[in-house]
PDB file of N, CA and C in Angstrom:
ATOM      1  N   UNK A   1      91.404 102.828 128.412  1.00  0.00           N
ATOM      2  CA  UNK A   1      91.038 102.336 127.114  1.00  0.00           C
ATOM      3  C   UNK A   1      92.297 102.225 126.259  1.00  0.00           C
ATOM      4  N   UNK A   2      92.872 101.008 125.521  1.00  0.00           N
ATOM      5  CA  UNK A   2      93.104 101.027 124.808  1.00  0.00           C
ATOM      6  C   UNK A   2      93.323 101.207 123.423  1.00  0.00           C
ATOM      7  N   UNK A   3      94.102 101.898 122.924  1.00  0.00           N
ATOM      8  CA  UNK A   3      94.155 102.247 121.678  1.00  0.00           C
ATOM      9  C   UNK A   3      94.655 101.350 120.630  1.00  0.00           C
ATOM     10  N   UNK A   4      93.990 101.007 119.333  1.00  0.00           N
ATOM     11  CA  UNK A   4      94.800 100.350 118.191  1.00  0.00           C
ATOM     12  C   UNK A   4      95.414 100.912 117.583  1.00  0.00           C
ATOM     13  N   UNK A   5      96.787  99.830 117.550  1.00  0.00           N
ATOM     14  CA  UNK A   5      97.919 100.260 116.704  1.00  0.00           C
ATOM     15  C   UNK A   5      97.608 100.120 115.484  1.00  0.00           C
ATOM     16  N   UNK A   6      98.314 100.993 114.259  1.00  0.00           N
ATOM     17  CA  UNK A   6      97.856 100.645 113.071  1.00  0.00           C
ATOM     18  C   UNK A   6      98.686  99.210 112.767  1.00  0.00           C
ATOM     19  N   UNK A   7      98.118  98.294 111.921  1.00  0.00           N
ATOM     20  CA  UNK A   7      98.350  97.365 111.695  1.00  0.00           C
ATOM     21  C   UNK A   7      99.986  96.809 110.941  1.00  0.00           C
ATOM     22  N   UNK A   8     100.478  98.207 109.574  1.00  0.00           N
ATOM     23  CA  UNK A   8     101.416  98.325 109.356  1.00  0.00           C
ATOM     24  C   UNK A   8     102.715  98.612 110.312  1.00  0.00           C
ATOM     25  N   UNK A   9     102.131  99.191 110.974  1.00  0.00           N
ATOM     26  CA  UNK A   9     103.158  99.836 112.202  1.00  0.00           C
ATOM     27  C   UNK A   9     103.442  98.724 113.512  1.00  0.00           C
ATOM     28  N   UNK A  10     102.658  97.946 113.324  1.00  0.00           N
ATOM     29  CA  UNK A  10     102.974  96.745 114.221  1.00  0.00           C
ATOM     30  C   UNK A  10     103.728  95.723 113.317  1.00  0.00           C
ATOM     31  N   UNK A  11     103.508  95.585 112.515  1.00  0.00           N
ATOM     32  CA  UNK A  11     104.341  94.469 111.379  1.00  0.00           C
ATOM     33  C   UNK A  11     105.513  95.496 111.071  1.00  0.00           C
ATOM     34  N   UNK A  12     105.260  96.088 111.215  1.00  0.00           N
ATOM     35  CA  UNK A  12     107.275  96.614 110.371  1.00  0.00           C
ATOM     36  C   UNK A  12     107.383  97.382 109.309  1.00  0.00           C
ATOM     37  N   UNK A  13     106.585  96.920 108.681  1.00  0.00           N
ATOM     38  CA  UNK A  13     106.334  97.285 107.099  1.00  0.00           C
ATOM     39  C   UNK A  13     105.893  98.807 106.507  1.00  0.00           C
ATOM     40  N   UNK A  14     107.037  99.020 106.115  1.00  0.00           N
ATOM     41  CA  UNK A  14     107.416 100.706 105.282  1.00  0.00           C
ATOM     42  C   UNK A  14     106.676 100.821 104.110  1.00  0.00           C
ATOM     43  N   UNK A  15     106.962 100.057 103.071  1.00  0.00           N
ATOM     44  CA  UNK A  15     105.854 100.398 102.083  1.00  0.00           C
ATOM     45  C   UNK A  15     104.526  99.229 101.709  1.00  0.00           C
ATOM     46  N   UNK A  16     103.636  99.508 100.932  1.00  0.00           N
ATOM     47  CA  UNK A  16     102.482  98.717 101.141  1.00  0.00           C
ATOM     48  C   UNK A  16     102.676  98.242  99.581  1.00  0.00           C
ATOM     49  N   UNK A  17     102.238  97.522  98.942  1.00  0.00           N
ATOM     50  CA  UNK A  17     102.901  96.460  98.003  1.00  0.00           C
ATOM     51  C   UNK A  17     101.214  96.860  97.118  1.00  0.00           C
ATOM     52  N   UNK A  18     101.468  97.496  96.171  1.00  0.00           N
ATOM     53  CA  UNK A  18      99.952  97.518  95.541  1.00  0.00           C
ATOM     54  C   UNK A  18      99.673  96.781  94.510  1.00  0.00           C
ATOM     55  N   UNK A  19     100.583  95.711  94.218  1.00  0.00           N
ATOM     56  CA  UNK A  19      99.653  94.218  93.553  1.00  0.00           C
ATOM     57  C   UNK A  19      99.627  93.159  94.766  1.00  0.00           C
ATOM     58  N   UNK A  20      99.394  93.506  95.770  1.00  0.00           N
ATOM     59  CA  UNK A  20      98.908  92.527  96.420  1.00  0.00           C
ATOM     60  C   UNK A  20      97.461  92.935  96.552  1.00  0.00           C
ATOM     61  N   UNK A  21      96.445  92.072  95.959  1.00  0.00           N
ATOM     62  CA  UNK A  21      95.237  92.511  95.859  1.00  0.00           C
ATOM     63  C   UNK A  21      93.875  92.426  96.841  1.00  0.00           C
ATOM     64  N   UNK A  22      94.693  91.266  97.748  1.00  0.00           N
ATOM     65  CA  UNK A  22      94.554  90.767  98.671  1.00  0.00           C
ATOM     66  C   UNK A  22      94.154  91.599  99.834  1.00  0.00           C
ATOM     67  N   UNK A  23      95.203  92.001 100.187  1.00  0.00           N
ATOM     68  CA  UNK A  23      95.734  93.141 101.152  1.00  0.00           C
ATOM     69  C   UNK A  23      94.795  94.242 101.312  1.00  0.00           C
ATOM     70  N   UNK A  24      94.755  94.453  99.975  1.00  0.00           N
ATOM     71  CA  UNK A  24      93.988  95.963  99.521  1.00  0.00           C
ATOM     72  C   UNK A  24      92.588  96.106  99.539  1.00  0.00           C
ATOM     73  N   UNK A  25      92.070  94.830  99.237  1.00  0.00           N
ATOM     74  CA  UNK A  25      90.568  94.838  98.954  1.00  0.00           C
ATOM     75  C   UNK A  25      89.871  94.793 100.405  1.00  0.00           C
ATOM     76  N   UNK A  26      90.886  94.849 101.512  1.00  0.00           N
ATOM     77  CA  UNK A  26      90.696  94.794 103.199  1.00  0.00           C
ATOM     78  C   UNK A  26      90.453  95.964 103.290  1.00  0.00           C
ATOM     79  N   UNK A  27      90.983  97.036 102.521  1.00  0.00           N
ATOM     80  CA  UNK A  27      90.472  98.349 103.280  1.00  0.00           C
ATOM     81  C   UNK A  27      89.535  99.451 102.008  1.00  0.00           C
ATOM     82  N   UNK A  28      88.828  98.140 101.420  1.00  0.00           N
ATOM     83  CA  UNK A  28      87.652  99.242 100.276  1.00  0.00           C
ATOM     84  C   UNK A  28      86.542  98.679 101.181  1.00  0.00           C
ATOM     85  N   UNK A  29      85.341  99.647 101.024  1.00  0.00           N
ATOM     86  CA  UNK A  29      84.103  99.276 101.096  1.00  0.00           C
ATOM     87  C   UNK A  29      83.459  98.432 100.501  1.00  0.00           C
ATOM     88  N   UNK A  30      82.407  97.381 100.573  1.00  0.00           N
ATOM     89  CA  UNK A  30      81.573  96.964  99.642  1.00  0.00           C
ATOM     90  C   UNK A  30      81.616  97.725  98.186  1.00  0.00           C
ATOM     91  N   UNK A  31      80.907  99.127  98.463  1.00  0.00           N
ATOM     92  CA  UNK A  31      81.173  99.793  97.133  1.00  0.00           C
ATOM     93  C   UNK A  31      82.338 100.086  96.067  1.00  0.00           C
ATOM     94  N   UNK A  32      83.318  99.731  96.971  1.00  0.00           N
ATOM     95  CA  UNK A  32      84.875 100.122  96.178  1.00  0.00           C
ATOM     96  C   UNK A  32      85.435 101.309  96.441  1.00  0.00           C
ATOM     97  N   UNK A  33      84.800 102.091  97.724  1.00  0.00           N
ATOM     98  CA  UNK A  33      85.568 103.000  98.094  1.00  0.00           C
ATOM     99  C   UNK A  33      86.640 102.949  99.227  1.00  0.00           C
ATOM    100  N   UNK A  34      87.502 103.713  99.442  1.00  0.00           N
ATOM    101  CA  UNK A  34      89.194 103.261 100.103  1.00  0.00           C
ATOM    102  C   UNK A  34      87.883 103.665 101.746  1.00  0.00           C
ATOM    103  N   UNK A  35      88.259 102.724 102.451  1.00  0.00           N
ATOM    104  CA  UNK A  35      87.783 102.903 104.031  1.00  0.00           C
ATOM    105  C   UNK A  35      88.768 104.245 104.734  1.00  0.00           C
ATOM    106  N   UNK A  36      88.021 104.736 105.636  1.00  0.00           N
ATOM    107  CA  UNK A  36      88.861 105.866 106.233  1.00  0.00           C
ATOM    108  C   UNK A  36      89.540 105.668 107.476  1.00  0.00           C
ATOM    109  N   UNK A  37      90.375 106.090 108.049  1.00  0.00           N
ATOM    110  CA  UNK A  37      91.142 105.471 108.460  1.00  0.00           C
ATOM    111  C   UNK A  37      90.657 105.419 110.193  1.00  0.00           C
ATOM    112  N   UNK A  38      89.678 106.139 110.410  1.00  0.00           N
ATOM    113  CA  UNK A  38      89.343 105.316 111.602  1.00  0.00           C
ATOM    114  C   UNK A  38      88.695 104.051 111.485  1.00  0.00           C
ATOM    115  N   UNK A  39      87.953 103.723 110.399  1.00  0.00           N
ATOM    116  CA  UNK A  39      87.747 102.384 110.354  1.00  0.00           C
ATOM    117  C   UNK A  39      88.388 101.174 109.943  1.00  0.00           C
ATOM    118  N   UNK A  40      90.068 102.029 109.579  1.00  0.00           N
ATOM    119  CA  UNK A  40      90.888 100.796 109.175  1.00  0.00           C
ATOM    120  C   UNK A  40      91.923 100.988 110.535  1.00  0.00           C
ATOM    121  N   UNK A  41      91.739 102.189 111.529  1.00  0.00           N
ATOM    122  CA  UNK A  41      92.782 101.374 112.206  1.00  0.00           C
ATOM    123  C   UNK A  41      94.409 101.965 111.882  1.00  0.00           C
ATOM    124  N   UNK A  42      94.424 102.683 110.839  1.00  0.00           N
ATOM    125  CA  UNK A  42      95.638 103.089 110.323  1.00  0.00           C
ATOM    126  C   UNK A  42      96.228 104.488 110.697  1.00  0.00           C
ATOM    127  N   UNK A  43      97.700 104.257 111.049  1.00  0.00           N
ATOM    128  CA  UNK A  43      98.035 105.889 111.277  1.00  0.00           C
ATOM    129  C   UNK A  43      97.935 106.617 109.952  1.00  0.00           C
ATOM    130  N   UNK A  44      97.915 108.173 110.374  1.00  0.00           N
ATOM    131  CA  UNK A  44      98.044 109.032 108.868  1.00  0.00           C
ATOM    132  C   UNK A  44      99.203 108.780 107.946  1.00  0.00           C
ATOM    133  N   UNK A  45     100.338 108.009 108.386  1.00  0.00           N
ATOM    134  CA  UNK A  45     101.389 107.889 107.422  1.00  0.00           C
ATOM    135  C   UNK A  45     100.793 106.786 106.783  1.00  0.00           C
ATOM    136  N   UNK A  46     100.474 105.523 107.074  1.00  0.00           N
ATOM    137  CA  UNK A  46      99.870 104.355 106.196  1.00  0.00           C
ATOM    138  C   UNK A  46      98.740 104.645 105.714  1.00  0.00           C
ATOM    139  N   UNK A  47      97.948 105.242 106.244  1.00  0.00           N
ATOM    140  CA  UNK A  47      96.826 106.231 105.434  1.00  0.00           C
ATOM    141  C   UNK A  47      96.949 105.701 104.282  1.00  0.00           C
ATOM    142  N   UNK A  48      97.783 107.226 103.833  1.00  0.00           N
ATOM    143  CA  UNK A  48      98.439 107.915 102.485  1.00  0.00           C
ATOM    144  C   UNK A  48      98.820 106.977 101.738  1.00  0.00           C
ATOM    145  N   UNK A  49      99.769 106.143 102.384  1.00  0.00           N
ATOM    146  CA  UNK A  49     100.574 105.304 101.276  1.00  0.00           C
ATOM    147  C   UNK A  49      99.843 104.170 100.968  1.00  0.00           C
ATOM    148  N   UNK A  50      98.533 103.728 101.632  1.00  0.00           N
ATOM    149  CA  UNK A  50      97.163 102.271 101.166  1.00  0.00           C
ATOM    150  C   UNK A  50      96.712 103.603 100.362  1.00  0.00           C
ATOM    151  N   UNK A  51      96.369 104.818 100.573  1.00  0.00           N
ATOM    152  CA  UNK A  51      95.667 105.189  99.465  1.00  0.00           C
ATOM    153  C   UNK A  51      96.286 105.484  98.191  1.00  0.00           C
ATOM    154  N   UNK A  52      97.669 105.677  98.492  1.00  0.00           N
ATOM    155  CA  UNK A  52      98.188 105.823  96.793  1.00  0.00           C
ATOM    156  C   UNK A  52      98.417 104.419  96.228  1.00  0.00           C
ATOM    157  N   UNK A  53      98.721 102.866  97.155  1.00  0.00           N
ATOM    158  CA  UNK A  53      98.512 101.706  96.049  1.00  0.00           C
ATOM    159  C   UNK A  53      97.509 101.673  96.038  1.00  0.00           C
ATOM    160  N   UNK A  54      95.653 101.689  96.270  1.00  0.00           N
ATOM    161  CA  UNK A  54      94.730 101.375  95.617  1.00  0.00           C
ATOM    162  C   UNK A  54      95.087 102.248  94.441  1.00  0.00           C
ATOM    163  N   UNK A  55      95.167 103.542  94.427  1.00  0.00           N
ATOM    164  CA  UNK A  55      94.820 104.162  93.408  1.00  0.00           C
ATOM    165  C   UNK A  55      95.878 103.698  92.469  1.00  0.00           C
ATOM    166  N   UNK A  56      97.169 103.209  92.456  1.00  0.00           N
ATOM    167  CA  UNK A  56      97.844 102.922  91.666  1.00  0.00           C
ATOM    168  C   UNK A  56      96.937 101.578  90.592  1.00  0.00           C
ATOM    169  N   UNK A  57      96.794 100.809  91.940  1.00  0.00           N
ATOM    170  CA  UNK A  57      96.209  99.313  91.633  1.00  0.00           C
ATOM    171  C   UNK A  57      95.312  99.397  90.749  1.00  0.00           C
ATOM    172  N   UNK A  58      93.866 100.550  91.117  1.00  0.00           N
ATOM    173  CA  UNK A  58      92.913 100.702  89.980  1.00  0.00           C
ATOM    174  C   UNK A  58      93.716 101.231  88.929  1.00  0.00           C
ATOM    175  N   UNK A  59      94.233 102.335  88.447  1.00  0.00           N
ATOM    176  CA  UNK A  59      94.726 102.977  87.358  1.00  0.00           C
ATOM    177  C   UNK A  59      95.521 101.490  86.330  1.00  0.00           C
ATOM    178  N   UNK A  60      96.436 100.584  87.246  1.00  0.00           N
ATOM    179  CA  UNK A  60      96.451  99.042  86.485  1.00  0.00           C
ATOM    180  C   UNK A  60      95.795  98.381  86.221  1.00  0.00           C
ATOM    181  N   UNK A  61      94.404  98.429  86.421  1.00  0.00           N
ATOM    182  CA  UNK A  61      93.090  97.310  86.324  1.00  0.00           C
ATOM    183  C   UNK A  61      93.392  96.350  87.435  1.00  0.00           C
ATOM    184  N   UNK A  62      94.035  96.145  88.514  1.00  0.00           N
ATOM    185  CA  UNK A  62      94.285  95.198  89.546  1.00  0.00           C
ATOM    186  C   UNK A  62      92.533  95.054  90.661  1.00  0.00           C
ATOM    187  N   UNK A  63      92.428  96.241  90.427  1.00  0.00           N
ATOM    188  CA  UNK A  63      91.820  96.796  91.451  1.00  0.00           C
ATOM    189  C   UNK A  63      90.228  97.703  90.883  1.00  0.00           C
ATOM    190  N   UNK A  64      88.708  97.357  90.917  1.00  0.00           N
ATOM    191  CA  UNK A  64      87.842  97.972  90.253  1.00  0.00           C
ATOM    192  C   UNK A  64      87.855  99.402  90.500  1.00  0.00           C
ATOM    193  N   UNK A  65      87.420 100.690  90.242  1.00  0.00           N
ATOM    194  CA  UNK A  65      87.200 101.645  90.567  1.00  0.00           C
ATOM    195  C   UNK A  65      86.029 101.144  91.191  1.00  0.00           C
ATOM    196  N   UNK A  66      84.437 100.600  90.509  1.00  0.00           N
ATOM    197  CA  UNK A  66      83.556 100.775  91.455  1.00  0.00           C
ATOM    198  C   UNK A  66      82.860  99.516  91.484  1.00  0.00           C
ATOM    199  N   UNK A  67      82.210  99.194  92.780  1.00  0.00           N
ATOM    200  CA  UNK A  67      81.503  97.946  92.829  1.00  0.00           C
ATOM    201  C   UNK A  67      80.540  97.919  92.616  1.00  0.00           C
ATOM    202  N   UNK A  68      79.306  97.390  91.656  1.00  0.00           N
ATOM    203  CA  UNK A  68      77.947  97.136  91.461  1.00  0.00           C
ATOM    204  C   UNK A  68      77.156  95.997  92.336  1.00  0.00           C
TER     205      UNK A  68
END
């Protein structure tokens, strides 16, 4: 069985860019909560760092806290 690579870790990419809103809204739930990382696929280092730009992103208004 193959395992997935996290997605950052195959692209290269060291830090995660939290006005890209784009990007980000790939790993919330419907509801607006951050997905966990077996369902995104992500190692524990990209984890951390998608969860500190959402939270940056919401604290800017980029990004909702919650979805209705």
């Amino acid at each position: 069985m193959s395992k997935r690579r996290c997605i950052f870790c195959k692209e290269g990419i060291i830090e995660i860019d939290f006005t890209d809103k784009e990007k980000l809204s790939k790993f919330l739930t419907d509801s607006g909560k951050i997905s966990s990382s077996r369902r995104t696929h992500l190692c524990a280092k990209h984890q951390r760092k998608m969860k500190k730009a959402v939270k940056r992103a919401r604290n800017l208004g980029l990004l909702p806290f919650m979805l209705q």
